[in-house]
N, C-alpha and C. Protein backbone atom coordinates (compact mmCIF):
# COMPACT_ATOMS: atom_id res chain seq x y z
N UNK A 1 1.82 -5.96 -22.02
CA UNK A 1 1.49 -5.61 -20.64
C UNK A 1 2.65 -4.84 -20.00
N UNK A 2 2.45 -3.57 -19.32
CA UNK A 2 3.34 -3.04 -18.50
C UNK A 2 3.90 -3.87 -17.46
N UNK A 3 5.53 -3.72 -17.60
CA UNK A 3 5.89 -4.40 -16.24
C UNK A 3 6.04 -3.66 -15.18
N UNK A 4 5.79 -4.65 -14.36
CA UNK A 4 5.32 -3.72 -12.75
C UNK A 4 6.72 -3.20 -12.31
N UNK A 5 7.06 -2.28 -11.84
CA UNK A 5 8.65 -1.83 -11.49
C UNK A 5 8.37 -1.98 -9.64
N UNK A 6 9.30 -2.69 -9.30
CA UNK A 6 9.79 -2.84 -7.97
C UNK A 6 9.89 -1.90 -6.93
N UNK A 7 9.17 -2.07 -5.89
CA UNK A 7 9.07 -0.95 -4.93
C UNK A 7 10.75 -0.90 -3.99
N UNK A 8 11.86 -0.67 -4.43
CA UNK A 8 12.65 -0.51 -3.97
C UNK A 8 13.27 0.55 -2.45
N UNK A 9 13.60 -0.31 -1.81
CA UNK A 9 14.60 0.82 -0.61
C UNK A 9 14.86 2.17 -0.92
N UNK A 10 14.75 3.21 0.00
CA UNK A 10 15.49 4.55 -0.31
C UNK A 10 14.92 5.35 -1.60
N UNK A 11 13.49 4.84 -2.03
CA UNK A 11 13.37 5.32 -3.13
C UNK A 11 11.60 6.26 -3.05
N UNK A 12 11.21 7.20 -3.48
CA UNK A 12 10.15 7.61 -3.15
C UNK A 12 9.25 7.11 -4.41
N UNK A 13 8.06 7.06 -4.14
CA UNK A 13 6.50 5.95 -5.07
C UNK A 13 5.68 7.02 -4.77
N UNK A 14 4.82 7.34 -5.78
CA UNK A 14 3.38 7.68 -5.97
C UNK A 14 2.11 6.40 -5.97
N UNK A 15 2.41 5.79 -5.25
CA UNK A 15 1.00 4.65 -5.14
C UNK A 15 -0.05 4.86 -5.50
N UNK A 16 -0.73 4.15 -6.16
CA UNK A 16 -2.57 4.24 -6.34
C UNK A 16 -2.57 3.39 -6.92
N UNK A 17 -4.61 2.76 -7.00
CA UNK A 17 -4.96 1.66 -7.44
C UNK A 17 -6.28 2.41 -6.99
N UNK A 18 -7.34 1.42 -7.55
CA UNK A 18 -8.75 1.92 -7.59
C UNK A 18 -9.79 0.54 -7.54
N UNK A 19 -10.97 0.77 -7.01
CA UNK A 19 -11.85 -0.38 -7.25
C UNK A 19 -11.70 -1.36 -8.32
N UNK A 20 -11.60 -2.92 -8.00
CA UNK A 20 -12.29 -3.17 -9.28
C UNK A 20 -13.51 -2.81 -10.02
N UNK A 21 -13.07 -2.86 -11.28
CA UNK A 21 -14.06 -2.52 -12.43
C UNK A 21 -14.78 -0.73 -11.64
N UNK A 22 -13.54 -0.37 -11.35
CA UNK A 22 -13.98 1.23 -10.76
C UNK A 22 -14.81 1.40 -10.20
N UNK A 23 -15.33 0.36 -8.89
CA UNK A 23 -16.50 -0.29 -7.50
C UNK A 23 -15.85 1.15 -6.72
N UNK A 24 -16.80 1.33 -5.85
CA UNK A 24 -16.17 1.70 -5.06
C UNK A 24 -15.84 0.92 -3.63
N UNK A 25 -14.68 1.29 -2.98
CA UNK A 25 -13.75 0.78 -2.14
C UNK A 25 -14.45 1.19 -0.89
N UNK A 26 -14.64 2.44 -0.90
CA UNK A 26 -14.92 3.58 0.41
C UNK A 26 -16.33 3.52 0.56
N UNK A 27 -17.11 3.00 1.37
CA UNK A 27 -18.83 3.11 1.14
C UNK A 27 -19.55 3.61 2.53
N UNK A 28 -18.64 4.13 3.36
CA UNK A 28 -18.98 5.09 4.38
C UNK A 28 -17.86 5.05 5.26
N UNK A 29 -18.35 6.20 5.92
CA UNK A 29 -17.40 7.39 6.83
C UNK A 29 -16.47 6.08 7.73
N UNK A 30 -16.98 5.18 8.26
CA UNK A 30 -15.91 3.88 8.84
C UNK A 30 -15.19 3.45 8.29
N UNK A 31 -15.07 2.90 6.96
CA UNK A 31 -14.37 2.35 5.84
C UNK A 31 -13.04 3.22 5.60
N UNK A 32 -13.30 4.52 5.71
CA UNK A 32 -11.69 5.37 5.68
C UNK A 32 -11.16 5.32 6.68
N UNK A 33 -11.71 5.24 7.92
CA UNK A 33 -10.57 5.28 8.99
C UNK A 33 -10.43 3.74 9.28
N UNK A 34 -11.16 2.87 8.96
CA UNK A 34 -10.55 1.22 9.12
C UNK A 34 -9.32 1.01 8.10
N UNK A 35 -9.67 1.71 7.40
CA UNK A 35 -8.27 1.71 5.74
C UNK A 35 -6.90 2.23 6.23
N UNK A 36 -7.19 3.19 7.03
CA UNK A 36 -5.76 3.77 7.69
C UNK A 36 -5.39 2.99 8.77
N UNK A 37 -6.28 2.56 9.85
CA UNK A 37 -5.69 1.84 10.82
C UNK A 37 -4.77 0.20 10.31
N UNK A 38 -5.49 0.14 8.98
CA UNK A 38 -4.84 -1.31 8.60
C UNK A 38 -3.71 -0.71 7.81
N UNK A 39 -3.29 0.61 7.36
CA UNK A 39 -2.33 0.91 6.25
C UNK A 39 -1.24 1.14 7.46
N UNK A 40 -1.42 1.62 8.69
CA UNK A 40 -0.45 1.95 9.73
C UNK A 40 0.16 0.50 10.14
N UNK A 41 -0.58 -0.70 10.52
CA UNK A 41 -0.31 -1.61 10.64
C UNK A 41 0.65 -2.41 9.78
N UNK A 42 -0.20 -2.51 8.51
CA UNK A 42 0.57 -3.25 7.23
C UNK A 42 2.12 -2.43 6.49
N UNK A 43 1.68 -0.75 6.63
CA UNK A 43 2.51 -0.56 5.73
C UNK A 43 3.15 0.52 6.26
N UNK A 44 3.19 0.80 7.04
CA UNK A 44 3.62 2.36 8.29
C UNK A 44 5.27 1.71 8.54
N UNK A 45 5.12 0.65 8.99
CA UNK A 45 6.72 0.15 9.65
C UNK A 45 7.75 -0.12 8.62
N UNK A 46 6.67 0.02 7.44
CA UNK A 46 7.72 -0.41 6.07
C UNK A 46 7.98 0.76 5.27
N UNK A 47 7.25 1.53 5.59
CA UNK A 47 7.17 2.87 4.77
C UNK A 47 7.13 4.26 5.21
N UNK A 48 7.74 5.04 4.42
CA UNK A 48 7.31 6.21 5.39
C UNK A 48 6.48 7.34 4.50
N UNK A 49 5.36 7.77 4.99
CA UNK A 49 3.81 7.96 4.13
C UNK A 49 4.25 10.05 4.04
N UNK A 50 3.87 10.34 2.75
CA UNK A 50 4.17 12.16 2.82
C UNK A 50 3.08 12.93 2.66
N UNK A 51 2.30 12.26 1.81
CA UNK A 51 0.54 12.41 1.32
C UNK A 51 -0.16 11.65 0.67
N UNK A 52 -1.46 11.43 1.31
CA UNK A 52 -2.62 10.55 1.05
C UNK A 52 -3.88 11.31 0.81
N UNK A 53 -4.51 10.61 -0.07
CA UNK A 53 -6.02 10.66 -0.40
C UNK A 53 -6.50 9.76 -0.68
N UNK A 54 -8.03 9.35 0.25
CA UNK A 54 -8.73 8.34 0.25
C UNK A 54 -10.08 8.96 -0.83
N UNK A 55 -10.17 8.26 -2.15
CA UNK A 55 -11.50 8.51 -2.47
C UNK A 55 -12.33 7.70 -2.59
N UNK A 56 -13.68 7.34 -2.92
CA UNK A 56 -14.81 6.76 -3.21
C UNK A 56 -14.27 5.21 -3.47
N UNK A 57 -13.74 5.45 -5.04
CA UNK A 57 -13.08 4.48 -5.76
C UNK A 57 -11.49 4.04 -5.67
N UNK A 58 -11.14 5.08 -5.49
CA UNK A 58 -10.00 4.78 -5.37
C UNK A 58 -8.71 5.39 -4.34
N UNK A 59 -7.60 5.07 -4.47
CA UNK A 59 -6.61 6.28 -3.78
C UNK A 59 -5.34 6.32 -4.24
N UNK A 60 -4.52 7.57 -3.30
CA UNK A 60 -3.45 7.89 -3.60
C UNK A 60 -2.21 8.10 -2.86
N UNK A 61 -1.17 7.52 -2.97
CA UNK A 61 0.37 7.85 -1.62
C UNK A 61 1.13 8.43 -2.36
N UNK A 62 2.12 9.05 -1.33
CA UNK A 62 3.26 9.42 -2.00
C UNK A 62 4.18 8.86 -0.73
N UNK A 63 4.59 7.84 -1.05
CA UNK A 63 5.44 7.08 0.06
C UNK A 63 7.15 7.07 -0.02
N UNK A 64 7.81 6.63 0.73
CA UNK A 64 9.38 6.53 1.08
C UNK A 64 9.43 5.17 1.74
N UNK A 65 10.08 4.33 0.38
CA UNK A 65 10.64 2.69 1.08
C UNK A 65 11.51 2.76 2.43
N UNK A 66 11.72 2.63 3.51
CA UNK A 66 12.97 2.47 4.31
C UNK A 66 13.81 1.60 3.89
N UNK A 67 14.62 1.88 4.62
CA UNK A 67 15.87 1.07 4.45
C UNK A 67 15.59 -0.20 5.10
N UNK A 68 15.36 0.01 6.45
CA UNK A 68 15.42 -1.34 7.36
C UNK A 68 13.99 -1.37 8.34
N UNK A 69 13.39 -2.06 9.16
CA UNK A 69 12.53 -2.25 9.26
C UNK A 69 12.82 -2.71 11.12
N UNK A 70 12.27 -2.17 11.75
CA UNK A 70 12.82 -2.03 13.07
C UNK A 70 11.62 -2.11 13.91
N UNK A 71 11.03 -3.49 14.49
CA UNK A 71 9.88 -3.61 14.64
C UNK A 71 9.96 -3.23 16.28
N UNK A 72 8.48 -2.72 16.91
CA UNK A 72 8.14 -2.50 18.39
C UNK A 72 8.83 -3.52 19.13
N UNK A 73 9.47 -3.37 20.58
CA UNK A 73 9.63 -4.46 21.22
C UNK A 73 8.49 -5.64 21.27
N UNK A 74 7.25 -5.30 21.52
CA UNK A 74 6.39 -5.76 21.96
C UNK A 74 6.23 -6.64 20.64
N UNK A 75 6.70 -6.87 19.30
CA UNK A 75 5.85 -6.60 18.30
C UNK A 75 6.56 -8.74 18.55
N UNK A 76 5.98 -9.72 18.43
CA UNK A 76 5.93 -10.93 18.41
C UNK A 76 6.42 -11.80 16.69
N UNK A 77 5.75 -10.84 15.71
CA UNK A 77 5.13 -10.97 14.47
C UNK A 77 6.85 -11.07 13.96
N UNK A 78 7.46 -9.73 13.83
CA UNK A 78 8.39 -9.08 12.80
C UNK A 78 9.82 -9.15 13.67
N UNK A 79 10.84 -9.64 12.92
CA UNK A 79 11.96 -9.09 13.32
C UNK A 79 12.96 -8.31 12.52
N UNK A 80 13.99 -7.36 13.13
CA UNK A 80 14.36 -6.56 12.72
C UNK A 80 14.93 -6.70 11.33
N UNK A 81 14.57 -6.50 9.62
CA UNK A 81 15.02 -6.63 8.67
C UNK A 81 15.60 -5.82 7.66
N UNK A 82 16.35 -6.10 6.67
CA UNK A 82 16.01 -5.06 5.61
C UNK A 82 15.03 -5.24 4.74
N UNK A 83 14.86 -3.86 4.27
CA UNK A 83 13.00 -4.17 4.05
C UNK A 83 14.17 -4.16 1.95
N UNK A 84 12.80 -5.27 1.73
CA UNK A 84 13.09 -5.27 -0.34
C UNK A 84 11.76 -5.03 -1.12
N UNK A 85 12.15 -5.55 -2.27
CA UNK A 85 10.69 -5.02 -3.19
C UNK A 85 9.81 -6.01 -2.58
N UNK A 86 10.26 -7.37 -2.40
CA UNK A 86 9.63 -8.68 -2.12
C UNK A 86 8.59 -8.64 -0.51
N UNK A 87 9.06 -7.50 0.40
CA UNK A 87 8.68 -7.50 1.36
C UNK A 87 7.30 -6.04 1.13
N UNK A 88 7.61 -5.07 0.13
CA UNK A 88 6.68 -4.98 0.20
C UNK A 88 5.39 -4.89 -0.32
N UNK A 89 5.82 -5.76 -1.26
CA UNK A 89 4.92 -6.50 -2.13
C UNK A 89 4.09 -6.95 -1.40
N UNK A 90 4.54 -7.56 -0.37
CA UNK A 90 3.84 -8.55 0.42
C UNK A 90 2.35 -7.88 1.80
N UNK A 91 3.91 -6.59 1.89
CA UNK A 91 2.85 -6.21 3.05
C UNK A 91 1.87 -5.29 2.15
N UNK A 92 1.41 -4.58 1.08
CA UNK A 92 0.44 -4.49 0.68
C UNK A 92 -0.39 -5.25 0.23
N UNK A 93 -0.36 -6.04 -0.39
CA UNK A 93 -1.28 -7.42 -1.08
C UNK A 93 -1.69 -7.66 0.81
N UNK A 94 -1.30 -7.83 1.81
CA UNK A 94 -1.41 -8.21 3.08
C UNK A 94 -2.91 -6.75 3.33
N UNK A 95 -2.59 -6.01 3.11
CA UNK A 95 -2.77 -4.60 3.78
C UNK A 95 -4.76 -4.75 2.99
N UNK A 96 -4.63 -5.07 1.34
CA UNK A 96 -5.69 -5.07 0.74
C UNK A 96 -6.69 -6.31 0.78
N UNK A 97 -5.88 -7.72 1.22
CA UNK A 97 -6.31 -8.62 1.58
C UNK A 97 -7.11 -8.27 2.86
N UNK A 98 -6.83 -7.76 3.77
CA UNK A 98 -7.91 -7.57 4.95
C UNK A 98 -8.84 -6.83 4.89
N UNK A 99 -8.49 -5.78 4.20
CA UNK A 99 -9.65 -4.65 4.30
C UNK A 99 -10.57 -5.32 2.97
N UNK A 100 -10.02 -6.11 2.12
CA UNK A 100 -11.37 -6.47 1.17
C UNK A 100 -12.25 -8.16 2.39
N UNK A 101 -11.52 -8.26 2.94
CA UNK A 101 -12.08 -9.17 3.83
C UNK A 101 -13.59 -8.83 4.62
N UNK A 102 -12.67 -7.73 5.03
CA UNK A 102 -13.86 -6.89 6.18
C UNK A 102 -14.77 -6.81 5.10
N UNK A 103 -14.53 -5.69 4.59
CA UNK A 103 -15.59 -5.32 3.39
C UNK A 103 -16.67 -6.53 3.07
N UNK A 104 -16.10 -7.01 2.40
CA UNK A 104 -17.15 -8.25 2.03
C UNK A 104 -17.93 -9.44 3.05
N UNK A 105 -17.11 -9.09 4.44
CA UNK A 105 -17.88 -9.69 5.42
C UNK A 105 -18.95 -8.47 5.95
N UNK A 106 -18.54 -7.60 6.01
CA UNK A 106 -19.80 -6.00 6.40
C UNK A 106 -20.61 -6.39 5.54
N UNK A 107 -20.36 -6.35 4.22
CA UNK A 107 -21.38 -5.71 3.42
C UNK A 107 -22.69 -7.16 2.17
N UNK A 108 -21.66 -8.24 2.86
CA UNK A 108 -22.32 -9.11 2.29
C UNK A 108 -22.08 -9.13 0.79
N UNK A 109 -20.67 -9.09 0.37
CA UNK A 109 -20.52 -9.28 -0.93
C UNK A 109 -18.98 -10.65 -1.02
N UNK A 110 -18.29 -10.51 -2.24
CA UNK A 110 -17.64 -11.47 -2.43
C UNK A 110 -16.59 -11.17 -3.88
N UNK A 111 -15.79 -11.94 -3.79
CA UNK A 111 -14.53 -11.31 -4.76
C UNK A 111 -13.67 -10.37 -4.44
N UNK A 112 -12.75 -9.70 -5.28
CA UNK A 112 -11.63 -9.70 -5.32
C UNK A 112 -12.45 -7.93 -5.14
N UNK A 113 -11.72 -6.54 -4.44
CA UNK A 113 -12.23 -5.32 -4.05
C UNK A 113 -11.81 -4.86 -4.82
N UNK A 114 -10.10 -5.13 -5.41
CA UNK A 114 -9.40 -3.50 -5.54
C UNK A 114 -8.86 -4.53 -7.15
N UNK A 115 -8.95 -4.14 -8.08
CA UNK A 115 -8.33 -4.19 -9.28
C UNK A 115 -7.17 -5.04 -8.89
N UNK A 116 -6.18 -5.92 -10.14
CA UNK A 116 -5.09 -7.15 -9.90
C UNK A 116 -3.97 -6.31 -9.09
N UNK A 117 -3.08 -4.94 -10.07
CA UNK A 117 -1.99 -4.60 -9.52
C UNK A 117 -2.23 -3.00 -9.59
N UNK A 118 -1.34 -2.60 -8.30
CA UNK A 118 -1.54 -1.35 -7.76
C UNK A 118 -0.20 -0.78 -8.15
N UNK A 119 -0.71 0.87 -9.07
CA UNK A 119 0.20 1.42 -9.81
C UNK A 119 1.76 1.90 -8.93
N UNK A 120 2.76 2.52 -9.38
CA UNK A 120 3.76 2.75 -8.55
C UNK A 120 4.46 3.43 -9.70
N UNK A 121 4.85 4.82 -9.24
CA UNK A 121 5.41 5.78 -9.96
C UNK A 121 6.78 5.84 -9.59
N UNK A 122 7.95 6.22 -9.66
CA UNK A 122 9.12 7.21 -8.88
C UNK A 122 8.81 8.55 -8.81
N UNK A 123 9.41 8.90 -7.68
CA UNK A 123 9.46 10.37 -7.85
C UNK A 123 10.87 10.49 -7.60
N UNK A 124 11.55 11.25 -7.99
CA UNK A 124 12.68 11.34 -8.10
C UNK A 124 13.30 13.00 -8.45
N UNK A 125 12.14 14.37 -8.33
CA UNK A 125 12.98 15.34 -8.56
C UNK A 125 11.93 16.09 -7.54
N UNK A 126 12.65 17.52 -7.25
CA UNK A 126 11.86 18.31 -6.34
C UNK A 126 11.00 19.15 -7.32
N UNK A 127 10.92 19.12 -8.26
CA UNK A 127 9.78 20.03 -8.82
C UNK A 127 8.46 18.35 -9.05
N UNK A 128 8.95 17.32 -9.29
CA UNK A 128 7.96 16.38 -9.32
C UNK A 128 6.95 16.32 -7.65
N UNK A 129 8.00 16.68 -6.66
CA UNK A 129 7.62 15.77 -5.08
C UNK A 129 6.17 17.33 -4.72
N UNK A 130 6.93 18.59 -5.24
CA UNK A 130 5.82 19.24 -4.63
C UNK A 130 4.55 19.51 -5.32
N UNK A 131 4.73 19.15 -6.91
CA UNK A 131 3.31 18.86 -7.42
C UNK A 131 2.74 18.19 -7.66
N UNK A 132 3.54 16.94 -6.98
CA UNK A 132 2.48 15.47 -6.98
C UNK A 132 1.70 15.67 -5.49
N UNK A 133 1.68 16.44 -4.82
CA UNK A 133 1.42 16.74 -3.25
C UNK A 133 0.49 17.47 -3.37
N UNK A 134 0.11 18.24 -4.27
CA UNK A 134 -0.77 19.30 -5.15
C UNK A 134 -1.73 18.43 -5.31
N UNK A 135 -1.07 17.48 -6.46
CA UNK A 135 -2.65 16.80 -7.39
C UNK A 135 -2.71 15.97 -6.51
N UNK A 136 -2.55 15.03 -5.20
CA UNK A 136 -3.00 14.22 -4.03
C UNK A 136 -3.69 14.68 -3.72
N UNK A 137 -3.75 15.89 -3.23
CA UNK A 137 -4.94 16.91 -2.51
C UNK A 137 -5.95 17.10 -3.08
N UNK A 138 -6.00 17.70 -4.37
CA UNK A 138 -6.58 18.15 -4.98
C UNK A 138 -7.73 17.11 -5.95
N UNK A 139 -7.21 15.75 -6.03
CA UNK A 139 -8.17 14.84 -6.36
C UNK A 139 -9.52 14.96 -5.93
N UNK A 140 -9.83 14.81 -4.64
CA UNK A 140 -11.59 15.21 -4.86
C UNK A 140 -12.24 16.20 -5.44
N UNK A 141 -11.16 17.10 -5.58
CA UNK A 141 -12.22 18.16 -6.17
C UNK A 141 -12.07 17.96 -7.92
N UNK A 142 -11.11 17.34 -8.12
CA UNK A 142 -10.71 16.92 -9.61
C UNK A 142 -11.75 16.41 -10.34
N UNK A 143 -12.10 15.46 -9.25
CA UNK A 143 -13.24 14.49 -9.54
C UNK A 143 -14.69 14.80 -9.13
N UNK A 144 -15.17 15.75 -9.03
CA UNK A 144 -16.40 16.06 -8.62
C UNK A 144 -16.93 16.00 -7.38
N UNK A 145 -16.62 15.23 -6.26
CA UNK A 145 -16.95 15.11 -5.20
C UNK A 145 -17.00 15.82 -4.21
N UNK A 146 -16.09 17.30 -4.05
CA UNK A 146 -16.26 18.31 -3.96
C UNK A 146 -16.12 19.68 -4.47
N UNK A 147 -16.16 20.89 -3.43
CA UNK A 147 -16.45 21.74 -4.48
C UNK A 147 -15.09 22.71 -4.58
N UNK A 148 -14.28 22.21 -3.56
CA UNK A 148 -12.86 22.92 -2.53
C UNK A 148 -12.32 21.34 -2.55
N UNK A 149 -11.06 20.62 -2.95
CA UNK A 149 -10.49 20.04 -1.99
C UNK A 149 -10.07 20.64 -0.41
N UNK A 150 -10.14 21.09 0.12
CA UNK A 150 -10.00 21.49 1.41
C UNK A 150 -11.38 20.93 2.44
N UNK A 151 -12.21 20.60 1.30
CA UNK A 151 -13.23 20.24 2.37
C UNK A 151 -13.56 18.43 2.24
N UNK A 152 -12.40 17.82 1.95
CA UNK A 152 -12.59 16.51 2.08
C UNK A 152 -11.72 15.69 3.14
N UNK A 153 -12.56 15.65 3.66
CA UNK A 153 -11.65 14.96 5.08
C UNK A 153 -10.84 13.82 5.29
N UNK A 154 -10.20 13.25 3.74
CA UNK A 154 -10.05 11.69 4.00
C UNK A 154 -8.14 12.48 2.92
N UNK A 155 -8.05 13.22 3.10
CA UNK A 155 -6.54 13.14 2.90
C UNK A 155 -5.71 14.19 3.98
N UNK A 156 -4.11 14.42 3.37
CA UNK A 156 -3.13 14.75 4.64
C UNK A 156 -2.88 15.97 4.04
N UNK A 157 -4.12 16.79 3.28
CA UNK A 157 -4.03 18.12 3.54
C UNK A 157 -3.93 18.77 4.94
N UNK A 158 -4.99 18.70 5.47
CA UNK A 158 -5.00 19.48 6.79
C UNK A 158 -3.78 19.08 7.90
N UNK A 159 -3.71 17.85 8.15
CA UNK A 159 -2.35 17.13 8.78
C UNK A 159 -1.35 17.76 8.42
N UNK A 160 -0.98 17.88 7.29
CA UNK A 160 0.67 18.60 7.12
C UNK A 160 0.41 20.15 7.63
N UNK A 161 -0.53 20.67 8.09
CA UNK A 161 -0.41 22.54 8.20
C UNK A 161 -0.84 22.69 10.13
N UNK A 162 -1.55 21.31 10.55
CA UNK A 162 -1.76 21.36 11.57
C UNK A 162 -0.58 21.27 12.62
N UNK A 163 0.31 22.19 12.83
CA UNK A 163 1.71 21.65 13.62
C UNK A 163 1.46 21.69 14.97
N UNK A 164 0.29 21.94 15.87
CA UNK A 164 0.30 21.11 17.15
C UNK A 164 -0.70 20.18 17.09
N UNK A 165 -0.44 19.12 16.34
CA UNK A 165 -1.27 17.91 16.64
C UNK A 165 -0.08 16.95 15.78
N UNK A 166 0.13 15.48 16.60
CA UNK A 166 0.85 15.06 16.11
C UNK A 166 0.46 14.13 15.12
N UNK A 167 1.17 13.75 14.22
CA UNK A 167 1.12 13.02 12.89
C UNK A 167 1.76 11.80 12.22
N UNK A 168 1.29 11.24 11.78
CA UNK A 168 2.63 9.98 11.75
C UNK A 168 2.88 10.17 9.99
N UNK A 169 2.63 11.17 9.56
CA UNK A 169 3.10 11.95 8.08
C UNK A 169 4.25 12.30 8.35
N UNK A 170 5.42 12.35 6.96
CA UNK A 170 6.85 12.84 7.33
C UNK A 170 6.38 14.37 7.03
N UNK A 171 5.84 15.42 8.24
CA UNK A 171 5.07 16.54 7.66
C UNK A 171 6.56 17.44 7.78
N UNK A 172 7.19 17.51 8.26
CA UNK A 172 8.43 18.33 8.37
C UNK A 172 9.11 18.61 6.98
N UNK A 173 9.56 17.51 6.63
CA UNK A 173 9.90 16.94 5.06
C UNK A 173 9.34 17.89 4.52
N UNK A 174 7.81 17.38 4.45
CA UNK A 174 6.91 17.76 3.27
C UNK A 174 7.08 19.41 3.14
N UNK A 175 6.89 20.39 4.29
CA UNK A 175 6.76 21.67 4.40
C UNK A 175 8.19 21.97 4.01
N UNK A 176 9.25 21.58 4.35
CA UNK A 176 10.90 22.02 3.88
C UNK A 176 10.61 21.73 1.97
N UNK A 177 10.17 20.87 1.47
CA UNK A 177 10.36 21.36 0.28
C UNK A 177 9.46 22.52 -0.13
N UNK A 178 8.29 22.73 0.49
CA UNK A 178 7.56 23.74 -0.07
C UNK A 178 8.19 25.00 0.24
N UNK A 179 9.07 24.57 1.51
CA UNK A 179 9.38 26.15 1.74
C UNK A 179 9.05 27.01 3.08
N UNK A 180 8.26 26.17 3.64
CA UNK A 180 7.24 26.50 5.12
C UNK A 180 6.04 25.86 4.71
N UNK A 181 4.72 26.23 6.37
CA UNK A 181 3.51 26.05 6.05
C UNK A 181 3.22 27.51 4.98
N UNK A 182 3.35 28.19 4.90
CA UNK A 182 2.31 29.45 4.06
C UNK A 182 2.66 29.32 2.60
N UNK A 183 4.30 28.78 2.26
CA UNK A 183 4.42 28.49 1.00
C UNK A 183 3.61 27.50 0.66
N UNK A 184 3.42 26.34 1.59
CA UNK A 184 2.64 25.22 1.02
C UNK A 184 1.05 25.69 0.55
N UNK A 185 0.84 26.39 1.65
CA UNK A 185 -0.60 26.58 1.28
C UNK A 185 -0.96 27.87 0.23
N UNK A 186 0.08 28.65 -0.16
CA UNK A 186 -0.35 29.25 -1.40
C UNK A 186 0.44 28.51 -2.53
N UNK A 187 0.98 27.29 -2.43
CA UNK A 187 1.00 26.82 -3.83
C UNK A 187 0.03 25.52 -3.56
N UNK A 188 -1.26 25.55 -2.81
CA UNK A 188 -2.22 24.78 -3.22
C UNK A 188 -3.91 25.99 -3.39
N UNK A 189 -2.67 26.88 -4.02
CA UNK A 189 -4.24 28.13 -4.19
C UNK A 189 -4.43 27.91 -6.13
N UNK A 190 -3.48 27.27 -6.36
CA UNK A 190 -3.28 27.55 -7.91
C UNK A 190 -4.26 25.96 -8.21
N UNK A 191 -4.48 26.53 -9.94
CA UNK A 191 -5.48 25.30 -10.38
C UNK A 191 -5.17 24.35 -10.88
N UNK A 192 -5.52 23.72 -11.86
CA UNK A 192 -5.18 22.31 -12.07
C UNK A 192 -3.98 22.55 -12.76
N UNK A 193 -4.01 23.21 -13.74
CA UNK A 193 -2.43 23.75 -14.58
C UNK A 193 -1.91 23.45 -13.74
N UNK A 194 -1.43 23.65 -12.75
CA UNK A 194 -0.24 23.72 -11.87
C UNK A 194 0.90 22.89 -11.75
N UNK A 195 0.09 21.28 -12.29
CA UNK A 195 0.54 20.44 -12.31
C UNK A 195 0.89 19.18 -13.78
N UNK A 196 0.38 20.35 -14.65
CA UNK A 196 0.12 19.98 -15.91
C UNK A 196 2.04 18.96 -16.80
N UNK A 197 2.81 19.81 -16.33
CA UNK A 197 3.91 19.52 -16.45
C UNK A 197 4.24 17.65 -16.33
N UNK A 198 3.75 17.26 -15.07
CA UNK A 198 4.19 15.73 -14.85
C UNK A 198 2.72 15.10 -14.95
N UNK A 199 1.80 15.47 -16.10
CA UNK A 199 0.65 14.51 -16.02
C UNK A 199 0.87 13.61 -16.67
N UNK A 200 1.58 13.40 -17.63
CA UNK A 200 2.42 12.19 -18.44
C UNK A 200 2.99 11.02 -17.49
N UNK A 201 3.38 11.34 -16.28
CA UNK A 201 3.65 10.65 -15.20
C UNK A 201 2.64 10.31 -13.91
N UNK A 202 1.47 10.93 -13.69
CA UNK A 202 0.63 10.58 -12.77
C UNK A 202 -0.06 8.98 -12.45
N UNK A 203 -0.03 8.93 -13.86
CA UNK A 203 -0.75 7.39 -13.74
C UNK A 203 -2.31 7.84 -14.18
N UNK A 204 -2.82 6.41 -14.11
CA UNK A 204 -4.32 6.82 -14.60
C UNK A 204 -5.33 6.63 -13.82
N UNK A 205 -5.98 7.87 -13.01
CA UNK A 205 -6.64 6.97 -11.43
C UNK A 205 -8.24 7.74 -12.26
């Protein structure tokens, strides 16, 4: 069995995990935006998010552990910590625990939603960070569901190019490695090759 590697501080993750037995997770247009409002909650204060895609079955991050964890005044729950692997272990298993809650109270089902353990990559070089940002995007259309990724509304394609609307994506980041918005968006004109280089590293979604 693979051992699970530790979501460490200061360090950037490719996250994903998928239905159990490859169910799907997502079963209408409410279900994606209840998934984000609980991922902002659970995992926003612990993390800092660069690109997402929500699909059917499954999904995908490209996240940044913080260092420390610096909760709202208002916030009753959390006090100010350093965040470890142990913490956020916790707040995801927290994050999937509710939303399979809801789920199975909506929909009248039962058991466990999302498969035992949710994958976790490093990223660790700049030719890895801007074509794992590529194949994030580009998953629905990978997978059949559409015919353009550009026309699936459940990832932070459009968010990172939209610069007057605000975002809680590190979209600044993201566009400085590409280079600007226009570099970003003509290196998401190229095809799947593009990214052929680190598929040994993607994981298996």
């Amino acid at each position: 069995m693979q051992k699970t590697i530790p979501l460490e501080p200061g360090k950037f993750y490719h996250v994903y995990t998928r239905g159990n037995n490859k169910d799907n997770i997502f079963l209408e247009e409410r279900n994606y935006t209840y998934f984000l409002q609980l991922y902002r909650k659970h995992v926003s204060p612990f993390a800092d998010t660069y690109a997402y895609c929500l699909l059917r079955n499954h999904f995908h991050l490209l996240i940044k552990i913080k260092e420390r964890f610096e909760p709202e005044q208002t916030s009753q729950v959390f006090k100010t910590c350093e965040v470890s692997p142990a913490i956020m272990s916790k707040q995801f298993a927290t994050l999937f625990n509710a939303y399979t809650k809801a789920i199975n109270k909506a929909y009248g089902r039962t058991g466990s939603l999302f498969q035992e353990r949710f994958g976790r990559i490093v990223v660790n070089s700049p030719h890895y960070f801007t074509r794992l940002v590529y194949y994030i995007h580009f998953n629905p259309q990978k997978h059949g569901f559409v015919d353009s990724f550009k026309e699936w509304p459940y990832s932070s394609y459009h968010s990172l190019t939209a610069l007057t609307k605000q975002t809680n994506l590190k979209r600044d980041e993201v566009l400085e490695w590409f280079g600007g918005v226009e570099w970003y968006q003509d290196f998401h004109q190229m095809d799947e090759e593009g990214f052929a280089s680190i598929r040994d590293v993607i994981g298996d979604d």
